[in-house]
C-alpha atoms as a PDB file:
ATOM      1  CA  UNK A   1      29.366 -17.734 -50.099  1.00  0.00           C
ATOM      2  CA  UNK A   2      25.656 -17.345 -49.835  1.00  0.00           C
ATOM      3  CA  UNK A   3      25.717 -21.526 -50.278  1.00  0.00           C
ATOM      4  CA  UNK A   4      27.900 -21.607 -47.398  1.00  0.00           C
ATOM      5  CA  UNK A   5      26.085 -19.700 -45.349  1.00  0.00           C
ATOM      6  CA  UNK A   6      23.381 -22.020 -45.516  1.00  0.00           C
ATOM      7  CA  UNK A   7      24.960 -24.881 -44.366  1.00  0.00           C
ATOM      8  CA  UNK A   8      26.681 -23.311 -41.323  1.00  0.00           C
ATOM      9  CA  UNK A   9      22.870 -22.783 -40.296  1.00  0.00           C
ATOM     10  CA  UNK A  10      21.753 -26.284 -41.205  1.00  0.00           C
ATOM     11  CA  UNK A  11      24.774 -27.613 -39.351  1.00  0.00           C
ATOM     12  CA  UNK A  12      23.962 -25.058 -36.270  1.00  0.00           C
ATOM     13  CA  UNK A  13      20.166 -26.493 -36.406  1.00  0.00           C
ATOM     14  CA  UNK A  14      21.627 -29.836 -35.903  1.00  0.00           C
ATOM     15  CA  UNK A  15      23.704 -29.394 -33.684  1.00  0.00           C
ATOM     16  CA  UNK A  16      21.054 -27.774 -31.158  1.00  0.00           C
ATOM     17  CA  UNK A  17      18.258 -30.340 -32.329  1.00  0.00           C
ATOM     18  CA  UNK A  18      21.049 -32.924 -30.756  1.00  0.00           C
ATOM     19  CA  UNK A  19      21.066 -30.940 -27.745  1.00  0.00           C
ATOM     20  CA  UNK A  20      17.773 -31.599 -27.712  1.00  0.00           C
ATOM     21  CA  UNK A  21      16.404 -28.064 -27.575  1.00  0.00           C
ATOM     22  CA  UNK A  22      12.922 -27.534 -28.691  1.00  0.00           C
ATOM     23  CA  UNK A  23      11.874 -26.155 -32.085  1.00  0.00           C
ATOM     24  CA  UNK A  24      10.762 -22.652 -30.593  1.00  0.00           C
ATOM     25  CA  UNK A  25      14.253 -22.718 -28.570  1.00  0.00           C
ATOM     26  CA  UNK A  26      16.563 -23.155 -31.684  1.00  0.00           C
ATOM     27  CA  UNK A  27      14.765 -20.067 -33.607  1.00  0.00           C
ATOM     28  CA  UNK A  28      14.700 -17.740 -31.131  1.00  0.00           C
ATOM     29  CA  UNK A  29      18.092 -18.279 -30.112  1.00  0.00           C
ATOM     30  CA  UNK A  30      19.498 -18.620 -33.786  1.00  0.00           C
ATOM     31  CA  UNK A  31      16.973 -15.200 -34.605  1.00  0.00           C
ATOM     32  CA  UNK A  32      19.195 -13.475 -31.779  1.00  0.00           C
ATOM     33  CA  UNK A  33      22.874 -14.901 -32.641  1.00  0.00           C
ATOM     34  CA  UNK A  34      22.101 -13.079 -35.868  1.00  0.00           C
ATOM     35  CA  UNK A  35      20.644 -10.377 -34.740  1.00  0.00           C
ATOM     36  CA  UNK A  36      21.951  -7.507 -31.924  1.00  0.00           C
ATOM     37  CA  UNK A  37      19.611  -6.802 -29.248  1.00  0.00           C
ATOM     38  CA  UNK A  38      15.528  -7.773 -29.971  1.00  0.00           C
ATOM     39  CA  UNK A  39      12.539  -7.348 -27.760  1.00  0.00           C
ATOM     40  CA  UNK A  40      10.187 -10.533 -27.208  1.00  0.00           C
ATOM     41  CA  UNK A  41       7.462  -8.833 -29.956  1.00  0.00           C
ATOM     42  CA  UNK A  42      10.214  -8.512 -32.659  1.00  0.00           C
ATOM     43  CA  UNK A  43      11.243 -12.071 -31.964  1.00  0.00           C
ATOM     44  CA  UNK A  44       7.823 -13.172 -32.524  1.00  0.00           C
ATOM     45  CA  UNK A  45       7.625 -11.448 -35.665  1.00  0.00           C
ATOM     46  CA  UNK A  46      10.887 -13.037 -37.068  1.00  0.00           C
ATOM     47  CA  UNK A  47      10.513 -16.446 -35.769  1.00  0.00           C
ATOM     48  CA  UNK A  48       6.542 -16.485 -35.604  1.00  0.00           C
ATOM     49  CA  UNK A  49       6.997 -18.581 -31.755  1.00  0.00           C
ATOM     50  CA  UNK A  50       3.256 -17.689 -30.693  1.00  0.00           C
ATOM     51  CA  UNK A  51       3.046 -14.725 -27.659  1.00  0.00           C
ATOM     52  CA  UNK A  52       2.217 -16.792 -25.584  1.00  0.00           C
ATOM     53  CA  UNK A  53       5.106 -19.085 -25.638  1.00  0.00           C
ATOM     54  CA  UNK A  54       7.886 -16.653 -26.149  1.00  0.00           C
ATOM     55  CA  UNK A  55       8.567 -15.392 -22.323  1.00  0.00           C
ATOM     56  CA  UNK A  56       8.753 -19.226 -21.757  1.00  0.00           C
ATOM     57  CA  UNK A  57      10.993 -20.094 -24.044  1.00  0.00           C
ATOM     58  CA  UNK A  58      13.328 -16.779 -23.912  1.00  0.00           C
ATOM     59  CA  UNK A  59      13.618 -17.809 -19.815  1.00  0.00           C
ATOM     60  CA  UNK A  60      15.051 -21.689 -20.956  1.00  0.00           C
ATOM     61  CA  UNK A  61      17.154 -20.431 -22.816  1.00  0.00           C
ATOM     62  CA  UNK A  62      18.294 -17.906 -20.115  1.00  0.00           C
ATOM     63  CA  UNK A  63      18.843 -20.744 -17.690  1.00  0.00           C
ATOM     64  CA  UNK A  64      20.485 -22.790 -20.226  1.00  0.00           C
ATOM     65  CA  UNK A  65      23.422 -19.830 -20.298  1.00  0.00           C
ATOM     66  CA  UNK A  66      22.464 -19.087 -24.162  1.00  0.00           C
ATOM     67  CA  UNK A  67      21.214 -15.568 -24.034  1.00  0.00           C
ATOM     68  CA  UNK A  68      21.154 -12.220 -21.780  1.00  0.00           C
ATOM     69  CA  UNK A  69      18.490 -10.127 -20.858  1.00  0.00           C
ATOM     70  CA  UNK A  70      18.662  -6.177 -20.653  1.00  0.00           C
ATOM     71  CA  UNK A  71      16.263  -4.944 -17.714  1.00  0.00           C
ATOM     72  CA  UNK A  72      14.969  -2.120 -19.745  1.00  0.00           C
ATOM     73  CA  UNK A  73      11.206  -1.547 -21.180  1.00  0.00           C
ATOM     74  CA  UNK A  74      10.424  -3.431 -22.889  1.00  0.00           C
ATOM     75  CA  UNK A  75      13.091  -6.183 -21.916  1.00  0.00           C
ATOM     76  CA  UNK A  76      15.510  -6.538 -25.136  1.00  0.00           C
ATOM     77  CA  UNK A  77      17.473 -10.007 -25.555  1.00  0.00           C
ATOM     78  CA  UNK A  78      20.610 -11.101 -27.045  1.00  0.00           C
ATOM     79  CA  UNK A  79      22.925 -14.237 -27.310  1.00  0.00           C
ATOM     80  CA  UNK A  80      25.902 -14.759 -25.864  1.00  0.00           C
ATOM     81  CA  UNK A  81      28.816 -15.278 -28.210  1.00  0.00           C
ATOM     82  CA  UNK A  82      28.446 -18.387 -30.019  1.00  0.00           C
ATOM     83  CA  UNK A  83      31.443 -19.887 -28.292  1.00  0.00           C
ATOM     84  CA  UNK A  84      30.166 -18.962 -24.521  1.00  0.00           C
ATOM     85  CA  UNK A  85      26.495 -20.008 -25.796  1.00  0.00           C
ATOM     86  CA  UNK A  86      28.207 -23.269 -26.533  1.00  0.00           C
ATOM     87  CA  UNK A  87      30.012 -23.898 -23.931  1.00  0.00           C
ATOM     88  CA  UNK A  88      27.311 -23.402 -21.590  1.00  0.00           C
ATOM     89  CA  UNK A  89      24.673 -25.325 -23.039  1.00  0.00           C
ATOM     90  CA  UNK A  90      26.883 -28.331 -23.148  1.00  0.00           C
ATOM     91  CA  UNK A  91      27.970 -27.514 -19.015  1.00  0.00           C
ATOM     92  CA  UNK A  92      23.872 -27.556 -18.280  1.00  0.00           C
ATOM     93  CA  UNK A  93      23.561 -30.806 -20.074  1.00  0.00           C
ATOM     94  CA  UNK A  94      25.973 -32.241 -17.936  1.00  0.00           C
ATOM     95  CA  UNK A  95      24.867 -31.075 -15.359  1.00  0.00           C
ATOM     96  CA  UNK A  96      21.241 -32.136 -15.653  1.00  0.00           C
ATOM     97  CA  UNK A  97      22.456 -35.837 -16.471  1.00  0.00           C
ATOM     98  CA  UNK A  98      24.478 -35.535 -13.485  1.00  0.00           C
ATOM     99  CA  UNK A  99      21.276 -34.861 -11.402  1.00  0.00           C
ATOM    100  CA  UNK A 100      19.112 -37.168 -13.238  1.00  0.00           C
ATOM    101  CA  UNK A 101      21.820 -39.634 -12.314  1.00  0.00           C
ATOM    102  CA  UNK A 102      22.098 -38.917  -9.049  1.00  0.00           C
ATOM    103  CA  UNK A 103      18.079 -39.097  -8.886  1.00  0.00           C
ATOM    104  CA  UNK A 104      17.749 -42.319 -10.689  1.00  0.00           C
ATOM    105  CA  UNK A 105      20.246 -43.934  -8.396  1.00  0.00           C
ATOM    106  CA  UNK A 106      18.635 -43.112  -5.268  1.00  0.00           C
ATOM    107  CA  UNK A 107      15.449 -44.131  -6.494  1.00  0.00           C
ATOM    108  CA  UNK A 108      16.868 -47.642  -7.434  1.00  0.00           C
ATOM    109  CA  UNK A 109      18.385 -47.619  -3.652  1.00  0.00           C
ATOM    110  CA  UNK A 110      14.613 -47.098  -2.146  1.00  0.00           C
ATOM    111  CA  UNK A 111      13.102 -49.392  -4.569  1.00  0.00           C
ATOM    112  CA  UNK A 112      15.940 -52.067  -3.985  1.00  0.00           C
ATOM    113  CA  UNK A 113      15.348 -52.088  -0.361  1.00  0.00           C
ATOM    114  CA  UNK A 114      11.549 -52.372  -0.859  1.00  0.00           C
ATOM    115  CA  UNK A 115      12.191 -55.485  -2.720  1.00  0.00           C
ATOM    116  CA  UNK A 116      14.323 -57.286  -0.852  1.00  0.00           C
ATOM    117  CA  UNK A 117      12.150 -56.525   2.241  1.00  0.00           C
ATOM    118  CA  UNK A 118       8.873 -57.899  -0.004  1.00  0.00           C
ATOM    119  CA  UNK A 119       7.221 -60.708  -0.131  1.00  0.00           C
ATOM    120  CA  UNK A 120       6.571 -60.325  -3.889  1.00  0.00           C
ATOM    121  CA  UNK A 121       8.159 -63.420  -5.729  1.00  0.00           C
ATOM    122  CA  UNK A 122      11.091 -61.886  -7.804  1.00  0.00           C
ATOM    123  CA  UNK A 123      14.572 -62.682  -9.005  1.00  0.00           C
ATOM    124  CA  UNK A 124      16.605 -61.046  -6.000  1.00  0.00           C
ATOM    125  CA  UNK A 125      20.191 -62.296  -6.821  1.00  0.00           C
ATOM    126  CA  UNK A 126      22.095 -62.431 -10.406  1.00  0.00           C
ATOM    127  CA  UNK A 127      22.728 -66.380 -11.927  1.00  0.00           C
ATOM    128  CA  UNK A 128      26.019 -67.975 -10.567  1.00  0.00           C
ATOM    129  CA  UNK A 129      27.683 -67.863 -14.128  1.00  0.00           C
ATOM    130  CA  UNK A 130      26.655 -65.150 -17.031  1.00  0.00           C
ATOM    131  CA  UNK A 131      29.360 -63.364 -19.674  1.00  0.00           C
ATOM    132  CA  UNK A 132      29.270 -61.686 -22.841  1.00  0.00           C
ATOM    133  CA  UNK A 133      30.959 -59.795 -25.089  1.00  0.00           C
ATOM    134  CA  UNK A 134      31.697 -56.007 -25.616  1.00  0.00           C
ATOM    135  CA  UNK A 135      34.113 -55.054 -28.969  1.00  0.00           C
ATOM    136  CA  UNK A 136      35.029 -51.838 -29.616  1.00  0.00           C
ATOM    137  CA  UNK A 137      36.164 -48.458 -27.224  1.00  0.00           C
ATOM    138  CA  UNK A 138      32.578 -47.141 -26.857  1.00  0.00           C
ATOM    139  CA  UNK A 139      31.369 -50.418 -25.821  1.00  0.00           C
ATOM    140  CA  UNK A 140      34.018 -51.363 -23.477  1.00  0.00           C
ATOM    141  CA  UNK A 141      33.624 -47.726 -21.487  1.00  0.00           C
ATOM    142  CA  UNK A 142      29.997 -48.262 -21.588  1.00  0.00           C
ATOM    143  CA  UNK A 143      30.182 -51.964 -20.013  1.00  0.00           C
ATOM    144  CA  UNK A 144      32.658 -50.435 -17.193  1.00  0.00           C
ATOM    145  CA  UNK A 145      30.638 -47.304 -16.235  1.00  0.00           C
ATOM    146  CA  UNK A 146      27.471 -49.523 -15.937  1.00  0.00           C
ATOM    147  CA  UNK A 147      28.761 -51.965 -13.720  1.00  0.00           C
ATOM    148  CA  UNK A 148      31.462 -48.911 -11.940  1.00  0.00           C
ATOM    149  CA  UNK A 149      27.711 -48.288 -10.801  1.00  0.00           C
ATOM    150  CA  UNK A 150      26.987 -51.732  -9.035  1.00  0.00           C
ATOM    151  CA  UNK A 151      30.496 -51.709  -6.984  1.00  0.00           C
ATOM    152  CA  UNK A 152      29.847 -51.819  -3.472  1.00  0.00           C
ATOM    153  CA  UNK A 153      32.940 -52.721  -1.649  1.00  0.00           C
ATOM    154  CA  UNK A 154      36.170 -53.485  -3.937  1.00  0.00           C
ATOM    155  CA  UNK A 155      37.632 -52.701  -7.664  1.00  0.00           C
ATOM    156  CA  UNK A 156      40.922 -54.348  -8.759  1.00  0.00           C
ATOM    157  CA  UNK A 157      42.142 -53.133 -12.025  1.00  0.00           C
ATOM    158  CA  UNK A 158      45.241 -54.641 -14.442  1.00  0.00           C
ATOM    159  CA  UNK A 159      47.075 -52.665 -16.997  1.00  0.00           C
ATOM    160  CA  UNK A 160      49.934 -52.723 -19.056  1.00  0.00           C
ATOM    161  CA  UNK A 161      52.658 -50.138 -19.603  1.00  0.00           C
ATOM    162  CA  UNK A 162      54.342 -50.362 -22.452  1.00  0.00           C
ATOM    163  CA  UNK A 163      56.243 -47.622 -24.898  1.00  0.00           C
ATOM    164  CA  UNK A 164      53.173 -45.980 -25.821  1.00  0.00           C
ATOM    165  CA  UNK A 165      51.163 -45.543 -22.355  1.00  0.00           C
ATOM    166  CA  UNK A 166      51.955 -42.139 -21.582  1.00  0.00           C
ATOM    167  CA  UNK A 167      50.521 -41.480 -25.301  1.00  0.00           C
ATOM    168  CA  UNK A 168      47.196 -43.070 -25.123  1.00  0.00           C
ATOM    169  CA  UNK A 169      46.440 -41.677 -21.454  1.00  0.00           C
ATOM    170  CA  UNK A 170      44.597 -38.694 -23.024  1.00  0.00           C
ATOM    171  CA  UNK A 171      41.752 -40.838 -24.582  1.00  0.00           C
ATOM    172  CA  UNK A 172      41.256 -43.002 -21.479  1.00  0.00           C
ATOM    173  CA  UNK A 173      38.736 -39.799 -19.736  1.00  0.00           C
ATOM    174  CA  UNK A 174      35.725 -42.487 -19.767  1.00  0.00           C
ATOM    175  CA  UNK A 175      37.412 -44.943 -17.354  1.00  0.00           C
ATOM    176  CA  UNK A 176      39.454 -42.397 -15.253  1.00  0.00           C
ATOM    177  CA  UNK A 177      36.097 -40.007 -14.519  1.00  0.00           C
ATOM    178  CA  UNK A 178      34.768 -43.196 -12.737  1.00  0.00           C
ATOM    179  CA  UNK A 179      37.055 -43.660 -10.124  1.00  0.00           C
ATOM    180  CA  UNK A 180      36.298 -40.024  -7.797  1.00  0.00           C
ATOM    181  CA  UNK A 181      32.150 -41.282  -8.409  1.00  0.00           C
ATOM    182  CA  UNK A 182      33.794 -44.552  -6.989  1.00  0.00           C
ATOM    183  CA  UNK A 183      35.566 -43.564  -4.342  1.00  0.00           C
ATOM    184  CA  UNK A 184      33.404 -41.023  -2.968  1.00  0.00           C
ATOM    185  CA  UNK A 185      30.964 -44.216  -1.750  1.00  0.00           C
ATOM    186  CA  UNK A 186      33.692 -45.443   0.128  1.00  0.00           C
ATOM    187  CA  UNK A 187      35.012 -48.183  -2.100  1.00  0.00           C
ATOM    188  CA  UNK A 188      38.470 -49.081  -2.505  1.00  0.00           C
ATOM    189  CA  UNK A 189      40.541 -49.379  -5.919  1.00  0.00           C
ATOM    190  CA  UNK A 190      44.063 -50.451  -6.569  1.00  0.00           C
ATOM    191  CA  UNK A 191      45.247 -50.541  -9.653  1.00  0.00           C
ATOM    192  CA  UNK A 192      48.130 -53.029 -11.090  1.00  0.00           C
ATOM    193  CA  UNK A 193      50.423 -51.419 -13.427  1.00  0.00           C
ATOM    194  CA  UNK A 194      52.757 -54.235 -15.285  1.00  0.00           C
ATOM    195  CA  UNK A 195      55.425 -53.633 -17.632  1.00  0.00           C
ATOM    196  CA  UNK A 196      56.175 -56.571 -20.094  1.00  0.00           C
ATOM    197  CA  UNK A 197      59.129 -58.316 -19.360  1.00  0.00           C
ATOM    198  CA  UNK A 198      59.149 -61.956 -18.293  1.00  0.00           C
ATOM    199  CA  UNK A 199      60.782 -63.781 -15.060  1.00  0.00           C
ATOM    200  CA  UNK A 200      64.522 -63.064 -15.908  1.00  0.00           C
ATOM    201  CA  UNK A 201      66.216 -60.774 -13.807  1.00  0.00           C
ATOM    202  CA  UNK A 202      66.246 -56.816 -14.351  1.00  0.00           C
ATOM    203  CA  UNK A 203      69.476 -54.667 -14.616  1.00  0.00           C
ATOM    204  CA  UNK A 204      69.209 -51.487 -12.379  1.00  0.00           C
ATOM    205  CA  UNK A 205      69.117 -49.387 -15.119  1.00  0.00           C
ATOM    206  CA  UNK A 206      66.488 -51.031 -17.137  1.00  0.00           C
ATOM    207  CA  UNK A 207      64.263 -50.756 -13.207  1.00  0.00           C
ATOM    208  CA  UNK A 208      65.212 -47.502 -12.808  1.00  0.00           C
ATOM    209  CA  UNK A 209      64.079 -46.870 -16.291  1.00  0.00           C
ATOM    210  CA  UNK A 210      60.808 -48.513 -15.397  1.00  0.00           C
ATOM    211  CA  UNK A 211      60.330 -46.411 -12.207  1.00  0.00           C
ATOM    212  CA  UNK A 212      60.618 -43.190 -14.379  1.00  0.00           C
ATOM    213  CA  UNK A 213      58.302 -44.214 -16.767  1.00  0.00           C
ATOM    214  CA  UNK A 214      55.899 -45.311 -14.444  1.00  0.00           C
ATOM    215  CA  UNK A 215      56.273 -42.039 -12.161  1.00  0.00           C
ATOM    216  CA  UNK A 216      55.775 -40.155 -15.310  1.00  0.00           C
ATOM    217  CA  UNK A 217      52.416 -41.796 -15.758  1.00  0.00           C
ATOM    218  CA  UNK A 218      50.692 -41.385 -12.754  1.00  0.00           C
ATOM    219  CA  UNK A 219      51.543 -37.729 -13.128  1.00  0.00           C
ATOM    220  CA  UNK A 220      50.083 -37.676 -16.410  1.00  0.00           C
ATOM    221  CA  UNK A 221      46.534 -39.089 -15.163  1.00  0.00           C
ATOM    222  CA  UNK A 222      46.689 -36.853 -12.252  1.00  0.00           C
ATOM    223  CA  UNK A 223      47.730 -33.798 -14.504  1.00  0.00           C
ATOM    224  CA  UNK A 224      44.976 -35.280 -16.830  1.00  0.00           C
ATOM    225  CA  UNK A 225      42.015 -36.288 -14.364  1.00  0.00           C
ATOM    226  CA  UNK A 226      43.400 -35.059 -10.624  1.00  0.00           C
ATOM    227  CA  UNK A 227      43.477 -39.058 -10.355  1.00  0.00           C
ATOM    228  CA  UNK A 228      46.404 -40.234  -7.824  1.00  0.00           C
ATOM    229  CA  UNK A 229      46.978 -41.751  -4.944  1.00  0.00           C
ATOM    230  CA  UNK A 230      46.843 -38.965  -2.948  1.00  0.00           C
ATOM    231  CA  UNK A 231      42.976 -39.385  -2.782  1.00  0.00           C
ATOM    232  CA  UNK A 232      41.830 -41.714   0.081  1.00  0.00           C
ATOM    233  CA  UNK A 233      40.263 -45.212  -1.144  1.00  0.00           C
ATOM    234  CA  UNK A 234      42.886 -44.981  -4.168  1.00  0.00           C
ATOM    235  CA  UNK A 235      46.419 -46.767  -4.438  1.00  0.00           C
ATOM    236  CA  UNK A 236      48.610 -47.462  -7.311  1.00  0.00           C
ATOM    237  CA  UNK A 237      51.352 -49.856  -7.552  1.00  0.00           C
ATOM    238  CA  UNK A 238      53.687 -51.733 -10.227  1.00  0.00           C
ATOM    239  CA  UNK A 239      55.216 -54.799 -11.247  1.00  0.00           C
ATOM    240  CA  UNK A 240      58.138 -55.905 -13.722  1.00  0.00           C
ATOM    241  CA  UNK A 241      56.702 -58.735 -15.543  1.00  0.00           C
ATOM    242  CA  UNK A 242      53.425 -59.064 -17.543  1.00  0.00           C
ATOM    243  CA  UNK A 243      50.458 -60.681 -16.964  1.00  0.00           C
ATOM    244  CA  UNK A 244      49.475 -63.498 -19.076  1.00  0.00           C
ATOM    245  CA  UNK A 245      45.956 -62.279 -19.162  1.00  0.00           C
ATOM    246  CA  UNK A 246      44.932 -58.748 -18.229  1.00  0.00           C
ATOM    247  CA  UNK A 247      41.626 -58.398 -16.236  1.00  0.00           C
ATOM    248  CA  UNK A 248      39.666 -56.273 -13.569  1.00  0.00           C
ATOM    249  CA  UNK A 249      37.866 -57.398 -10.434  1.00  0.00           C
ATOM    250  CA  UNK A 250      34.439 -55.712  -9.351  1.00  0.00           C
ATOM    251  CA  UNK A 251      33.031 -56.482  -5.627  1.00  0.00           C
ATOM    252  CA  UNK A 252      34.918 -60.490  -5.544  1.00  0.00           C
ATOM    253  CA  UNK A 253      31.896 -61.539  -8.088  1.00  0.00           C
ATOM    254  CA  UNK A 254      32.485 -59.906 -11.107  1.00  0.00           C
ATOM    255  CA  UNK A 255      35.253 -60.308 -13.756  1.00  0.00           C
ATOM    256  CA  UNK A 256      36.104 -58.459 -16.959  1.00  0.00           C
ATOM    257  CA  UNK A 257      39.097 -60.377 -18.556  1.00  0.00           C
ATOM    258  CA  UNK A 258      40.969 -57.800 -21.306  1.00  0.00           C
ATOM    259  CA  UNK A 259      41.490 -59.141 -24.702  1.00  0.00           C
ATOM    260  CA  UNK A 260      44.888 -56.963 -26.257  1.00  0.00           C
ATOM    261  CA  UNK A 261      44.319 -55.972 -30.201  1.00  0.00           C
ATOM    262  CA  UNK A 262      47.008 -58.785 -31.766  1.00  0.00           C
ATOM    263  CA  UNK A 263      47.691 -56.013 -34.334  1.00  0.00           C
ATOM    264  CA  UNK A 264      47.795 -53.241 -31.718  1.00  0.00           C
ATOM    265  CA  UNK A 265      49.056 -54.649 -28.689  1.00  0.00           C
ATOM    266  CA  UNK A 266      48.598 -51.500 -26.997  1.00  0.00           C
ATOM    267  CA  UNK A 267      44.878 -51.107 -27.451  1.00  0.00           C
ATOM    268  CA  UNK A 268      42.288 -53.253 -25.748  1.00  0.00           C
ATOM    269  CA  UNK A 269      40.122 -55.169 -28.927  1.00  0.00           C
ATOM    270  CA  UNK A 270      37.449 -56.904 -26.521  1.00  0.00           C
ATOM    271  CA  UNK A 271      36.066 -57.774 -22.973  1.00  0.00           C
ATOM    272  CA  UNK A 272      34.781 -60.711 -22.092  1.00  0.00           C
ATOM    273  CA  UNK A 273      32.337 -60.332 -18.667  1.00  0.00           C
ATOM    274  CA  UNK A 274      32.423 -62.739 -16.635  1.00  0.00           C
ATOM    275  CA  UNK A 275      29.963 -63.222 -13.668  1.00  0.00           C
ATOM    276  CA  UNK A 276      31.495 -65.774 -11.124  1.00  0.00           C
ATOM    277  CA  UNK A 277      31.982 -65.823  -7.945  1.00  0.00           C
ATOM    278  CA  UNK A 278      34.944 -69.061  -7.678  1.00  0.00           C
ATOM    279  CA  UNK A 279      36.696 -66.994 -10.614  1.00  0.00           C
ATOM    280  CA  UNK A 280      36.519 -63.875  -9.402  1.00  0.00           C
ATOM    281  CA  UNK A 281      37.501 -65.115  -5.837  1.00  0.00           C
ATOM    282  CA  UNK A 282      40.361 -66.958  -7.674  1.00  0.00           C
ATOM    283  CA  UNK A 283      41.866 -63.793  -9.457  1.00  0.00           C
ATOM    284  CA  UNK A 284      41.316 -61.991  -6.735  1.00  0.00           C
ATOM    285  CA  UNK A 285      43.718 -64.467  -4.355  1.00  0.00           C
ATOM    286  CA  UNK A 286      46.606 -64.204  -6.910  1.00  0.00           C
ATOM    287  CA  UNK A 287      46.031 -60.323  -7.713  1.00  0.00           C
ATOM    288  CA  UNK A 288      46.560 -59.444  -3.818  1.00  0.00           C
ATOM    289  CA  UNK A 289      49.318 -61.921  -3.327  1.00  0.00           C
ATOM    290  CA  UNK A 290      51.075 -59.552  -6.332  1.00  0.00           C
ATOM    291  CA  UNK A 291      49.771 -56.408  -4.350  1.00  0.00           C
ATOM    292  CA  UNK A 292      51.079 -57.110  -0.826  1.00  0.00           C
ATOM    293  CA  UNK A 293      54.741 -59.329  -1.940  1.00  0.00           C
ATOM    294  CA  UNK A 294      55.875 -58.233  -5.518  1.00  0.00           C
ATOM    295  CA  UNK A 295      54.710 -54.456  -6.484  1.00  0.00           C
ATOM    296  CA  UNK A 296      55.944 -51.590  -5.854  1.00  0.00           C
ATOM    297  CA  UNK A 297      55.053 -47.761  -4.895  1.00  0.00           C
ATOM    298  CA  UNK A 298      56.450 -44.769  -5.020  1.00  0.00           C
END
């Protein structure tokens, strides 16, 4: 018992190092989750955080939702539940990326400007043709929320439905969290849906069969990430047959062409970026033609 005891602490240490709280921050608060109420001085004395430190470090983790404060004299101090401690230190770090986000990308905005207005010799424009790689979930999400960033005017999105859609939905929160940020500057995104059947006619059952499914997965991403076309700048539409190659369209320059898991034709194995213009004005010709004559909305 006592052993296990031990390494619940070691693995709460860990966890708040990761959080990146400071070494005075994890013992105080870990002195008061197992503790009831303390004043600053007794903290001090269990911890040994120096006086002079302690007020400072008491209020962080006040603002970081962690502990409480009792207005008596001397102040006492106690955690929050673990699970409410948790919770909020994990809704502050979002919301400090959030600003330092928010910061970083107005910053770039100034300094872009002050570039292009320059005289200072400097690469202003990206090479006509660049691609690489990206393999793997966490690499894919990170190559589409760095260049969700660069979008100025346009994003044109592919994807397939097939039998187990509606399933994987629930693990697709990176890409779906991008399109509000995206919208919000004014951009416009339509997104393709394409089921998997070739040129040869449908029966009406097998479309109306696709029209359920399809309705039942835009509810799902709105249910999941209040995603649907009910927010202005976003549209939705679908199409019987497949696309030979899946891909997405950012600002008529960029391309990512999707490259489906042979084993797991469901999944996405790789993306190949693509920067170029002709093929990205290409793509775009034939994904609009789709758009305006052959999909359909509900």
């Amino acid at each position: 018992m006592m052993e296990s005891n031990k390494n619940i602490k070691y693995e709460l240490k860990d966890f708040l190092k990761n959080a990146k709280l400071s070494t005075y921050e994890i013992k105080t608060f870990m002195s008061l989750l197992f503790s009831n109420t303390l004043t600053a001085r007794e903290i001090c004395e269990k911890t040994r955080v120096p006086n002079g430190r302690i007020y400072e470090v008491l209020e962080e983790l006040k603002v970081k939702g962690m502990i409480e404060v009792q207005d008596s004299r001397p102040k006492k101090y106690r955690s929050l539940p673990f699970n409410t401690a948790f919770r909020n230190l994990i809704t502050h770090k979002e919301n400090e990326q959030k600003r330092e986000t928010t910061f970083l990308s107005n910053q770039a905005k100034k300094l872009e400007a002050l570039l292009y207005e320059s005289n200072i010799y400097i690469k202003k424009e990206n090479t006509k043709q660049f691609w690489s790689i990206a393999f793997g979930i966490n690499s894919i999400f990170s190559l589409y929320a760095k260049h969700s960033l660069e979008i100025k005017n346009e994003f044109l999105v592919t994807s397939l439905i097939n039998d187990t859609t509606l399933k994987i939905l629930k693990y697709a929160k990176s890409f779906y969290e991008i399109i509000p940020e995206i919208v919000d500057k004014g951009i416009d995104v339509k997104n393709l849906w394409s089921f998997e059947y070739d040129n040869r006619p449908l029966t009406l059952e097998e479309k109306s069969k696709c029209k359920d499914l399809y309705k039942a997965i835009i509810n799902k991403i709105e249910q999941l990430y209040d995603v649907s076309t009910k927010i202005k700048g976003y549209d939705s539409k679908y199409i019987y047959k497949s696309f030979s190659t899946y891909y997405d369209i950012f600002d008529r320059k960029r391309v990512i062409i999707k490259l489906k898991n042979p084993l797991r034709p469901s999944q996405i194995y790789a993306c190949i970026n693509v920067l170029d213009a002709e093929l990205a004005k290409a793509l775009r010709k034939k994904f609009l033609n789709i758009w305006e004559f052959e999909a359909i909305s509900i």
